[in-house]
C-alpha atoms as a PDB file:
ATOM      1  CA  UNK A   1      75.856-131.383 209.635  1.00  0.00           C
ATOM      2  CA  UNK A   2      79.406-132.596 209.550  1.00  0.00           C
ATOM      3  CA  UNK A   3      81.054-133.682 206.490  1.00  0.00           C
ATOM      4  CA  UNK A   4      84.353-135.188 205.648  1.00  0.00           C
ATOM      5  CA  UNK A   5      85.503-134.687 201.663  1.00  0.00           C
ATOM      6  CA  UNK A   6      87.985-136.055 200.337  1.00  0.00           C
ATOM      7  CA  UNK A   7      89.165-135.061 196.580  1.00  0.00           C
ATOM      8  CA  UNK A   8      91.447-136.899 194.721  1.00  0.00           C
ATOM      9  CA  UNK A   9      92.483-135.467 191.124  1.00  0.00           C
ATOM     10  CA  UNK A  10      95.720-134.572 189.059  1.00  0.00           C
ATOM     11  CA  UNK A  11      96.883-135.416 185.752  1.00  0.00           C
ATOM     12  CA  UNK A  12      98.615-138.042 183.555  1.00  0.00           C
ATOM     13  CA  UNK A  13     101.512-137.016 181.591  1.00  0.00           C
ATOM     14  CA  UNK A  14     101.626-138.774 178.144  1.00  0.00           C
ATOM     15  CA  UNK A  15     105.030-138.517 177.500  1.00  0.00           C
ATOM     16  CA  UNK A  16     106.360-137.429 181.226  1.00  0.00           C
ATOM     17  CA  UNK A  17     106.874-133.976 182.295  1.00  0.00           C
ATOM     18  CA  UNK A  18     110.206-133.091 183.648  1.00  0.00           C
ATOM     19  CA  UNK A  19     108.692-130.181 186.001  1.00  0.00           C
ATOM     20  CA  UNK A  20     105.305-128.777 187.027  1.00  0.00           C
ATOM     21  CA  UNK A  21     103.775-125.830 188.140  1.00  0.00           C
ATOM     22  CA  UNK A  22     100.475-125.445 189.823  1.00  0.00           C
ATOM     23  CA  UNK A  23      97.927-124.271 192.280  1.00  0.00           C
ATOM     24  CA  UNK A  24      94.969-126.099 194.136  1.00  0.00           C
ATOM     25  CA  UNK A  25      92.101-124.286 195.978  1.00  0.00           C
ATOM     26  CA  UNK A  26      90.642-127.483 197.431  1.00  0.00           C
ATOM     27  CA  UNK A  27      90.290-126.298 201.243  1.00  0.00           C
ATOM     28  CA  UNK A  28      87.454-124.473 203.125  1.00  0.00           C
ATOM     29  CA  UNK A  29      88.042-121.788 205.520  1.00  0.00           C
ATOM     30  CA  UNK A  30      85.851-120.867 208.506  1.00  0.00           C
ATOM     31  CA  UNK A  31      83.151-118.618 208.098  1.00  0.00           C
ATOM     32  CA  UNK A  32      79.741-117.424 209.736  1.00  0.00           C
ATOM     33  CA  UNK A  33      78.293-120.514 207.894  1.00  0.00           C
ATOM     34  CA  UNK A  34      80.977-123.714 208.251  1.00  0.00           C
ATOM     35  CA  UNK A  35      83.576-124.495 210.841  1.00  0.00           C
ATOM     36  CA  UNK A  36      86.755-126.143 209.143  1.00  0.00           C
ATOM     37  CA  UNK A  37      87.842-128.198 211.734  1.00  0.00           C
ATOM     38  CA  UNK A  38      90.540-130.261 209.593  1.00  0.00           C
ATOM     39  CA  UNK A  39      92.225-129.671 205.892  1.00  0.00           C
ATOM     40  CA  UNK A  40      95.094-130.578 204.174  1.00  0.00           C
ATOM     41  CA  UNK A  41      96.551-131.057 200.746  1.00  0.00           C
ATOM     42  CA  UNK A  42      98.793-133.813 199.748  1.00  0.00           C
ATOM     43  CA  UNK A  43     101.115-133.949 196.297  1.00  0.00           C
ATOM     44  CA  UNK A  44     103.394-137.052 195.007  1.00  0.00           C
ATOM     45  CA  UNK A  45     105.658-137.076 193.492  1.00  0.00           C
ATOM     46  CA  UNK A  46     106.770-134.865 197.206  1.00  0.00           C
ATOM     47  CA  UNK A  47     107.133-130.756 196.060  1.00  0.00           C
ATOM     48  CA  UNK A  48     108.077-127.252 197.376  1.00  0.00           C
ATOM     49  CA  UNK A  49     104.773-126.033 198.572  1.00  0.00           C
ATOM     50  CA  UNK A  50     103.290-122.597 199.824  1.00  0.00           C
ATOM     51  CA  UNK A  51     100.123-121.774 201.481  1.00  0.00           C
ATOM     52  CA  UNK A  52      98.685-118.598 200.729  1.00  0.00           C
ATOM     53  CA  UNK A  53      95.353-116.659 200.733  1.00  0.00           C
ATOM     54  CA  UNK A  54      94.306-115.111 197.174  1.00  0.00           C
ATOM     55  CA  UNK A  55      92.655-111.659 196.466  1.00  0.00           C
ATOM     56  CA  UNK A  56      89.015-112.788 197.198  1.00  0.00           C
ATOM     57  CA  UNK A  57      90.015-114.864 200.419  1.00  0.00           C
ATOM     58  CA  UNK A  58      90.562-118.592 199.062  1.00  0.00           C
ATOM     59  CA  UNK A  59      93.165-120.839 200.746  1.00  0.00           C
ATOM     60  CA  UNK A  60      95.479-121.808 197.623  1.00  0.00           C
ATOM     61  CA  UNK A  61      98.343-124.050 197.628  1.00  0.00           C
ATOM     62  CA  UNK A  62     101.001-123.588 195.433  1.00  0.00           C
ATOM     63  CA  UNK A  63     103.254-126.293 194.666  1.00  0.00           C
ATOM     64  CA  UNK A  64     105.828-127.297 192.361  1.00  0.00           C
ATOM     65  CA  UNK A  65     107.690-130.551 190.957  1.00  0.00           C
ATOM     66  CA  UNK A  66     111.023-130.321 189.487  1.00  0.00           C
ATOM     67  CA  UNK A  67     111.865-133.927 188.887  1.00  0.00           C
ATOM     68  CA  UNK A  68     110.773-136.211 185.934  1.00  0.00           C
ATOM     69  CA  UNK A  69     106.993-137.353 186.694  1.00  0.00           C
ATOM     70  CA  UNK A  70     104.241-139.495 184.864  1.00  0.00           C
ATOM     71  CA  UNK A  71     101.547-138.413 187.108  1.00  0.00           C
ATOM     72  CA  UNK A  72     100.855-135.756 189.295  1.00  0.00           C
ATOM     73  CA  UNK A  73      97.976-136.513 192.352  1.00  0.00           C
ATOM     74  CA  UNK A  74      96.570-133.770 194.812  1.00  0.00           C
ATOM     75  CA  UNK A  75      94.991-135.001 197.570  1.00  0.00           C
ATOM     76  CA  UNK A  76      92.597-133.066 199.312  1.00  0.00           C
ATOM     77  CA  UNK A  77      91.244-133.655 202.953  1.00  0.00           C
ATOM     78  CA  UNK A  78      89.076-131.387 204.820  1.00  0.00           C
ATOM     79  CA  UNK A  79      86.010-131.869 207.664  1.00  0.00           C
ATOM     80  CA  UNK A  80      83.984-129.125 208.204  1.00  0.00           C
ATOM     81  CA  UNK A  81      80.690-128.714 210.072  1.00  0.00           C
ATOM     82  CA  UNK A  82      77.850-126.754 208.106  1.00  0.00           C
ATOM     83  CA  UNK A  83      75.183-124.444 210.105  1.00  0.00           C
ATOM     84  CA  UNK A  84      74.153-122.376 207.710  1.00  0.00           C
ATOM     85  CA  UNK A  85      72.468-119.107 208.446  1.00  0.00           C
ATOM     86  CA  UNK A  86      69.016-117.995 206.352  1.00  0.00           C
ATOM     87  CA  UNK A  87      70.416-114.928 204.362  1.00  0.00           C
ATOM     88  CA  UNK A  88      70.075-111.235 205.666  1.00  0.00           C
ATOM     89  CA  UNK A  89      68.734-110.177 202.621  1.00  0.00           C
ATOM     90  CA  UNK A  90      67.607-106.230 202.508  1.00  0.00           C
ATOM     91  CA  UNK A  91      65.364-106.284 199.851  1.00  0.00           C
ATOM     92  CA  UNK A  92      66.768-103.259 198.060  1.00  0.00           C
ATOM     93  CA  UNK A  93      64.821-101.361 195.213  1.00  0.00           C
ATOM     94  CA  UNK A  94      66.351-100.829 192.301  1.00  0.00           C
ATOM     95  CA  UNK A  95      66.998 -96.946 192.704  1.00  0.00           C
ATOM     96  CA  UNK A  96      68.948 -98.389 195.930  1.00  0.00           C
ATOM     97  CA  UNK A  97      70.972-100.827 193.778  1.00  0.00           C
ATOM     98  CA  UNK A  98      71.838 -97.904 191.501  1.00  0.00           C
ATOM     99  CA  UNK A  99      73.620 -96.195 194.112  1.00  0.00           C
ATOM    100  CA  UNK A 100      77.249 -94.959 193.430  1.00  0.00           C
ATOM    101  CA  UNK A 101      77.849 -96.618 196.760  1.00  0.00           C
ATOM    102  CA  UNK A 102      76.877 -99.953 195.660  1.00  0.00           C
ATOM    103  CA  UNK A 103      79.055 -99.580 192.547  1.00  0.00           C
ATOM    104  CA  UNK A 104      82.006 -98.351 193.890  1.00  0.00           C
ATOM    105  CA  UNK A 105      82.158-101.160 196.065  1.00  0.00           C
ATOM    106  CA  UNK A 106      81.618-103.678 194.512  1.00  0.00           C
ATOM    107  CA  UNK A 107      82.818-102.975 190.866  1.00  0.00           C
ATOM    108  CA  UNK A 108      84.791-106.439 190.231  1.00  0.00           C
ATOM    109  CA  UNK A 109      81.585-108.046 190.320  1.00  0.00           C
ATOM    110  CA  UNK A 110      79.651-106.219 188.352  1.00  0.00           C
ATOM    111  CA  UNK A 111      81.986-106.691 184.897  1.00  0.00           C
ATOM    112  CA  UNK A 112      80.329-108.483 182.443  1.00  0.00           C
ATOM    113  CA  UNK A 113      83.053-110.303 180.807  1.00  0.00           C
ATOM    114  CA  UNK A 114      83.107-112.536 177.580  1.00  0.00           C
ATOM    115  CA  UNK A 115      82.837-116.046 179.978  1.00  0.00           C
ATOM    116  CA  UNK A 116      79.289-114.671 181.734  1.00  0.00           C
ATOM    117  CA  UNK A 117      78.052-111.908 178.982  1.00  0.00           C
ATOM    118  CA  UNK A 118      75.085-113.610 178.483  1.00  0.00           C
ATOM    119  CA  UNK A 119      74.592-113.101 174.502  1.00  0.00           C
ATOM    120  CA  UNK A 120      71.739-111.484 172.411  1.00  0.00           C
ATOM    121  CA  UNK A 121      69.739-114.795 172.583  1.00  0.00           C
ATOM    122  CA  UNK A 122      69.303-114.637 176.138  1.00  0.00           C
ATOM    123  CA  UNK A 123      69.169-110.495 176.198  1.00  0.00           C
ATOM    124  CA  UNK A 124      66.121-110.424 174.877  1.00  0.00           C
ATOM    125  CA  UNK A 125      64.686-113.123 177.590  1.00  0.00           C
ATOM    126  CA  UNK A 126      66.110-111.015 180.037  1.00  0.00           C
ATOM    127  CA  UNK A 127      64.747-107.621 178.944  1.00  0.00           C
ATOM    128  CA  UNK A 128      61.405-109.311 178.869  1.00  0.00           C
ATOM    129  CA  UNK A 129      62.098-110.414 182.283  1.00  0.00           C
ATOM    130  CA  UNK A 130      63.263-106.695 183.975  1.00  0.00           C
ATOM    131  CA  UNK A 131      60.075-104.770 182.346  1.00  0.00           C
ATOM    132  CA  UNK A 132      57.224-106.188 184.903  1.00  0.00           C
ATOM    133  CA  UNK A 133      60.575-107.002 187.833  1.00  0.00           C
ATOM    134  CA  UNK A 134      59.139-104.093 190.389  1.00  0.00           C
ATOM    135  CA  UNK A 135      62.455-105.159 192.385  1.00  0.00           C
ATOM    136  CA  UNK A 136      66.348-106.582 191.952  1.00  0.00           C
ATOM    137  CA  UNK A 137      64.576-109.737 193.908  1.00  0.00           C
ATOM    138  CA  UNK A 138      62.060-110.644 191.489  1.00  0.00           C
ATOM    139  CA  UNK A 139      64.458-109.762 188.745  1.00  0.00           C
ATOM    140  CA  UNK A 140      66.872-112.854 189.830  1.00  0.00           C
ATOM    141  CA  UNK A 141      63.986-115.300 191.200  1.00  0.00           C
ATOM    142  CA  UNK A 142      62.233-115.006 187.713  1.00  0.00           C
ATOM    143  CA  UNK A 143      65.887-115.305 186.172  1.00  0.00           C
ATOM    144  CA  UNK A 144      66.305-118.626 188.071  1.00  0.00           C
ATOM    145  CA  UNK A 145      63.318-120.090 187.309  1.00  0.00           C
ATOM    146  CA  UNK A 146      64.025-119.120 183.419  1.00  0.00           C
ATOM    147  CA  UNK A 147      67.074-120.789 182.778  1.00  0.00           C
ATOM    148  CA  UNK A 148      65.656-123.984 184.944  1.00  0.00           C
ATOM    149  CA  UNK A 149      63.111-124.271 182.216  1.00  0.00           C
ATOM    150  CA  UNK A 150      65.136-123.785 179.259  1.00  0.00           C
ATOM    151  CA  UNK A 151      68.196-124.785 180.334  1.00  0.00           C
ATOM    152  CA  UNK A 152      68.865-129.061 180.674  1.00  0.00           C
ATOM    153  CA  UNK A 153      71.322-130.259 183.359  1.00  0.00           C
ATOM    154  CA  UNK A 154      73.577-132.275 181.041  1.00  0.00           C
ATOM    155  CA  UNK A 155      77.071-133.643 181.718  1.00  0.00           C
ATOM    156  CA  UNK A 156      79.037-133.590 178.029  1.00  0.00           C
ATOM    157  CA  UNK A 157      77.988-130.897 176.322  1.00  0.00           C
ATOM    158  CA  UNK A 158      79.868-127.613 177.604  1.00  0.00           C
ATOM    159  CA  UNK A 159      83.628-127.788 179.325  1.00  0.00           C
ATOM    160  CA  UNK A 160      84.884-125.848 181.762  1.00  0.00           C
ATOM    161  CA  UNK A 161      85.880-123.111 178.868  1.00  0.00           C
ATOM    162  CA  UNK A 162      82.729-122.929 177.827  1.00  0.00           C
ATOM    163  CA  UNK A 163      81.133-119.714 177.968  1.00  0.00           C
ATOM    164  CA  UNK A 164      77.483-118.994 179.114  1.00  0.00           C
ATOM    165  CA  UNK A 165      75.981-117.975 175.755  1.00  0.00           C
ATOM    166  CA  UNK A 166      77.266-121.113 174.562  1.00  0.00           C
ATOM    167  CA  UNK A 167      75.566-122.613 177.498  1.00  0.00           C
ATOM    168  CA  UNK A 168      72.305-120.654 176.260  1.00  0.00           C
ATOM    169  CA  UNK A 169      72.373-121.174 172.692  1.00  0.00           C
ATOM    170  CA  UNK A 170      72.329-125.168 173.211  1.00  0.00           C
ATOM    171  CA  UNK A 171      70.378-125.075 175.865  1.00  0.00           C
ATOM    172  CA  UNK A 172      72.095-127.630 178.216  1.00  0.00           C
ATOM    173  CA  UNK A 173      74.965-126.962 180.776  1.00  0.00           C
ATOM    174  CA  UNK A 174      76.180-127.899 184.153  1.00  0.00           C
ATOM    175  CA  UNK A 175      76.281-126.657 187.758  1.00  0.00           C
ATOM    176  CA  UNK A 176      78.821-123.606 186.266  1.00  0.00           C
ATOM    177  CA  UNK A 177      77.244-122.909 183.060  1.00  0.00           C
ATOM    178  CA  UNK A 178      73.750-122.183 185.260  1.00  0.00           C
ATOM    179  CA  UNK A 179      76.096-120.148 187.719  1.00  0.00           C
ATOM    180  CA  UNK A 180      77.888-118.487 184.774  1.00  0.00           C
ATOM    181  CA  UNK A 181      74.560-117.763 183.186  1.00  0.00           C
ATOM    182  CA  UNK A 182      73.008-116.033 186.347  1.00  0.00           C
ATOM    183  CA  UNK A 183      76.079-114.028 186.764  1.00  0.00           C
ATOM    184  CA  UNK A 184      75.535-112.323 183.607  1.00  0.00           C
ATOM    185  CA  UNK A 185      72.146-111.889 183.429  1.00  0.00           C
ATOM    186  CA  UNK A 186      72.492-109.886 187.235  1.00  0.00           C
ATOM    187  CA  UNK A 187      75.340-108.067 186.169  1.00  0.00           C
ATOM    188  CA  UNK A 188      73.759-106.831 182.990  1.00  0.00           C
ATOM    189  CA  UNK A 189      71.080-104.850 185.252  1.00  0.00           C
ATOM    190  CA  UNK A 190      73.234-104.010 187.569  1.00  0.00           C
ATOM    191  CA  UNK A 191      73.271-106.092 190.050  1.00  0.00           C
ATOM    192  CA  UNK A 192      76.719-107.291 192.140  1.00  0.00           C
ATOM    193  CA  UNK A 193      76.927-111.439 191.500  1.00  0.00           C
ATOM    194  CA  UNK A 194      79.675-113.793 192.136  1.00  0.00           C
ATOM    195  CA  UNK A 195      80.982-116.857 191.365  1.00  0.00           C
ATOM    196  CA  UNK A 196      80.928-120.039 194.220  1.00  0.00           C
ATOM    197  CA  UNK A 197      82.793-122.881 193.939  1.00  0.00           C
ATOM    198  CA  UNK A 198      82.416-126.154 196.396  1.00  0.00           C
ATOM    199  CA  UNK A 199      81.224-129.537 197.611  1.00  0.00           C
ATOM    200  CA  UNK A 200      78.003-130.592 197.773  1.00  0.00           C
ATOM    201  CA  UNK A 201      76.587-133.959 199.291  1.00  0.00           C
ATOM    202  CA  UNK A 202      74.472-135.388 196.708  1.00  0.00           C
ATOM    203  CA  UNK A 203      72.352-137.381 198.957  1.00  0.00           C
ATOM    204  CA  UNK A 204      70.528-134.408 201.611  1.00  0.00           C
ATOM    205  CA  UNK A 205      69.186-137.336 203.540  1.00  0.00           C
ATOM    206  CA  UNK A 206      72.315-139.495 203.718  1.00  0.00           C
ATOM    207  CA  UNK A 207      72.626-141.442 207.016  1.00  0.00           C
ATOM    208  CA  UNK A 208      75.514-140.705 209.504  1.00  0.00           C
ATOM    209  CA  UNK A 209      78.412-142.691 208.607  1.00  0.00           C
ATOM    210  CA  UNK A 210      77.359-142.940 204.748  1.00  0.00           C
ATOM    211  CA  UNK A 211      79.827-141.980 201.942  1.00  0.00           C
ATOM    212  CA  UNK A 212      79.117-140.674 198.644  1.00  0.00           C
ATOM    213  CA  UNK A 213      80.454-139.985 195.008  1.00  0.00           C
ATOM    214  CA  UNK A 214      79.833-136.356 195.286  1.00  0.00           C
ATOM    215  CA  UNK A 215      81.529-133.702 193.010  1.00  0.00           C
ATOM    216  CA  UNK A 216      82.632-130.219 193.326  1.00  0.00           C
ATOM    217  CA  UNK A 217      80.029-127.793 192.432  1.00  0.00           C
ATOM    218  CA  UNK A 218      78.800-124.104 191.629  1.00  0.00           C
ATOM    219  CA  UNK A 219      76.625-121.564 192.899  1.00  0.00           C
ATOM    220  CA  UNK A 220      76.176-117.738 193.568  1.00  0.00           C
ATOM    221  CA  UNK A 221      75.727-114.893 195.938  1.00  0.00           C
ATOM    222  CA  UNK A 222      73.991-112.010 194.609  1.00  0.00           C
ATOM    223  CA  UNK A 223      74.107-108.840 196.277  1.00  0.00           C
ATOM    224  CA  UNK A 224      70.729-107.039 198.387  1.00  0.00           C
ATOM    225  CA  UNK A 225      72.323-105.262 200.857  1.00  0.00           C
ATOM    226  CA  UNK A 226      74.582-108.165 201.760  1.00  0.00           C
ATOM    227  CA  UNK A 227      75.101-111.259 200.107  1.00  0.00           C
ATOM    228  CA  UNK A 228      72.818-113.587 199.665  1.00  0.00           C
ATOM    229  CA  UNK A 229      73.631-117.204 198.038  1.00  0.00           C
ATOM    230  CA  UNK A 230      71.594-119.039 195.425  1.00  0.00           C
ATOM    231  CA  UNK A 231      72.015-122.162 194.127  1.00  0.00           C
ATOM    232  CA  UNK A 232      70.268-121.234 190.285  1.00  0.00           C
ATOM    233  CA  UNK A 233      70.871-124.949 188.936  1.00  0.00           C
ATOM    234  CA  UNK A 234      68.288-126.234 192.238  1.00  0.00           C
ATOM    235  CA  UNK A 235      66.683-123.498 192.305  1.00  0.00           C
ATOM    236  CA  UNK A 236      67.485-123.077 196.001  1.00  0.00           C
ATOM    237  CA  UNK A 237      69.724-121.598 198.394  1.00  0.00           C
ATOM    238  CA  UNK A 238      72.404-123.334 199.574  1.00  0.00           C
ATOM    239  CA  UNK A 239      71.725-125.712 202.923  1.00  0.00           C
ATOM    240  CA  UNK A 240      73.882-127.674 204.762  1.00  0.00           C
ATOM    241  CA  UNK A 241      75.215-130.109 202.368  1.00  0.00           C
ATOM    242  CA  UNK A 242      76.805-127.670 201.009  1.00  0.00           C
ATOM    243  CA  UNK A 243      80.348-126.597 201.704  1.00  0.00           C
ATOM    244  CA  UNK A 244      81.905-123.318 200.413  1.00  0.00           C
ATOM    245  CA  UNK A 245      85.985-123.103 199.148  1.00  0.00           C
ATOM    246  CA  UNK A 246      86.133-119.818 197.309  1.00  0.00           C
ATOM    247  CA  UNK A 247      84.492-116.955 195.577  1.00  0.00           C
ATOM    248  CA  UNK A 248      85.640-114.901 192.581  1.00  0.00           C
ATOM    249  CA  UNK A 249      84.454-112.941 189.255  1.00  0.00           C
ATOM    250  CA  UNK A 250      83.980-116.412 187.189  1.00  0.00           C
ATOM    251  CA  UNK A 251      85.303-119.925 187.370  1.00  0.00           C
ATOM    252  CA  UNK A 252      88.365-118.768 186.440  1.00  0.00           C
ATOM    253  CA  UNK A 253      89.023-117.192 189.919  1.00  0.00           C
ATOM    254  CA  UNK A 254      88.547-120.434 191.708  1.00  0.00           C
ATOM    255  CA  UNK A 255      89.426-123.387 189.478  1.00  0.00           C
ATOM    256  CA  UNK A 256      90.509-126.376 191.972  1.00  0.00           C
ATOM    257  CA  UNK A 257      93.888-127.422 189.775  1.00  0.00           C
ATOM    258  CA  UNK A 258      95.198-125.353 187.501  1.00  0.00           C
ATOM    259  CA  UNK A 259      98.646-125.117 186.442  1.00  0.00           C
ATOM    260  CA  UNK A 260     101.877-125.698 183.710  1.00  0.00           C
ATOM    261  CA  UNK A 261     104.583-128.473 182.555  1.00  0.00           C
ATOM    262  CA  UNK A 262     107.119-129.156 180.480  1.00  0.00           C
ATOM    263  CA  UNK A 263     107.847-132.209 178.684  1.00  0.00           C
ATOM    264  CA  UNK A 264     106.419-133.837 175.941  1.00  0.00           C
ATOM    265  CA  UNK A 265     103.278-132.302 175.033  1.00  0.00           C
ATOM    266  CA  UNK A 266      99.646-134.059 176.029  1.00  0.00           C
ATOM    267  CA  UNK A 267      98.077-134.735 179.299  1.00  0.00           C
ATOM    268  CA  UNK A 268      94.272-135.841 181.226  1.00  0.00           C
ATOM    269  CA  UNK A 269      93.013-135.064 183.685  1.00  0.00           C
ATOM    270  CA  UNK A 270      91.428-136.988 186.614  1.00  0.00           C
ATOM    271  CA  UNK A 271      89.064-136.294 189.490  1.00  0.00           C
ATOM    272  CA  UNK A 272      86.887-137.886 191.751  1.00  0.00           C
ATOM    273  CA  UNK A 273      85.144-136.364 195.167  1.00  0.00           C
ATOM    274  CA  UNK A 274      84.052-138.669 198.442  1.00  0.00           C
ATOM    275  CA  UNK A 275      81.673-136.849 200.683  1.00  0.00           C
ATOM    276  CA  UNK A 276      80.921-138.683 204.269  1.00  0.00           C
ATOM    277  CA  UNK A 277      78.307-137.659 206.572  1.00  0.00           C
ATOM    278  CA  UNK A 278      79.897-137.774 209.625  1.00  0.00           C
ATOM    279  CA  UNK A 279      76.782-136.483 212.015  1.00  0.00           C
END
């Protein structure tokens, strides 16, 4: 399947800044999965910019403004042809997960930090869930199908600094709060997880030629002996309406705008996502 997105966002400045600071990891790279064959990132008001690849291999832009501004838009571009690959998964026990080896290497992901500890609510659900897990596999497929039930997709009630007890306690998130969740609850029993950020064409039927509100979205790899994605708020793993920008430790790692200004205090922000099916 090839897609073109197209992501528009940026902020309003209430009372004007007179400089800004930021960094956009909008763009795809290549990988086993998707072929990028086009991206590019446009900024008004016109800024210094440098391209760059962070620590966990996601194309940033950095960019900056240093003239009075009420608005700052990014404009992201990108086409990119999805084949995905079904997941070489090894099935590991969990005296194999435990091995030094498997920690050493992958120690950043296995953290549980404040934004994906999952809380003493959920603890206990997950305790529950390891006793009769007779492998890391069943561990995160009855995980998944936990938080599906208890958890309600629901725009509004968490933010993007929300953290996934929070998520837990009310019982309704989004895409990263269910991401955010599963993260914790694998890394609590030792299991490597990481955050995904990306596209995803709402529509997995849409006709060539078709274009659609679609919105950036979250998933996970977990790791059995290589990594193995999972989308935990579907309940599925990723196919090809999906397209992949970055990895990291949490959201934070891979937030698509983030940055500074100065000026008057106050800003929103703005986004919207077109996805066209293209064949």
């Amino acid at each position: 399947m090839t897609l073109r997105l197209h992501h528009q966002t940026g902020y309003t400045y209430k009372g004007g800044a007179t400089a800004s600071y930021n960094e956009a990891r909008m763009q795809p790279q290549s990988n086993p999965d998707q072929t990028v064959q086009h991206t590019k990132v446009d900024v008004s008001p016109n800024p210094w910019t440098m391209s760059w690849t962070d620590y966990w291999g996601t194309l940033v832009t950095s960019f900056e403004v240093h003239e009075r501004h009420p608005e700052l838009l990014v404009d992201a571009t990108s086409t990119v042809t999805v084949d995905r690959r079904p997941a070489e998964s090894l099935h590991l026990s969990w005296d194999e997960m435990a091995d030094s080896d498997v920690r050493d290497t992958w120690l950043e992901v296995l953290g549980v930090t404040p934004r994906v500890a999952p809380g003493p609510d959920f603890d206990k659900v997950l305790s529950e869930i390891r006793r009769p897990a007779a492998a890391p596999g069943d561990f995160v497929a009855q995980v998944v199908d936990r938080l599906r039930q208890e958890v309600e997709y629901l725009q509004g009630r968490t933010t993007v600094q929300s953290r996934a007890a929070e998520a837990w306690v009310g019982r309704a998130g989004v895409c990263q709060d269910m991401a955010h969740l599963t993260i914790g609850a694998l890394r609590s029993y030792g299991i490597p997880a990481r955050y995904v950020s990306g596209y995803m064409l709402p529509v997995a039927d849409a006709e060539i030629g078709s274009t659609h509100v679609g919105e950036t979205h979250a998933w996970v790899q977990w790791w059995d002996g290589a990594w193995v994605p999972l989308d935990p708020t579907r309940g599925l793993p990723p196919d090809d309406t999906y397209v992949e920008v970055g990895v990291g430790r949490d959201y934070k790692d891979v937030v698509p705008l983030s940055g500074i200004f100065t000026g008057s205090p106050g800003s929103t922000m703005f986004t919207q996502v077109e996805i066209t099916r293209l064949a």
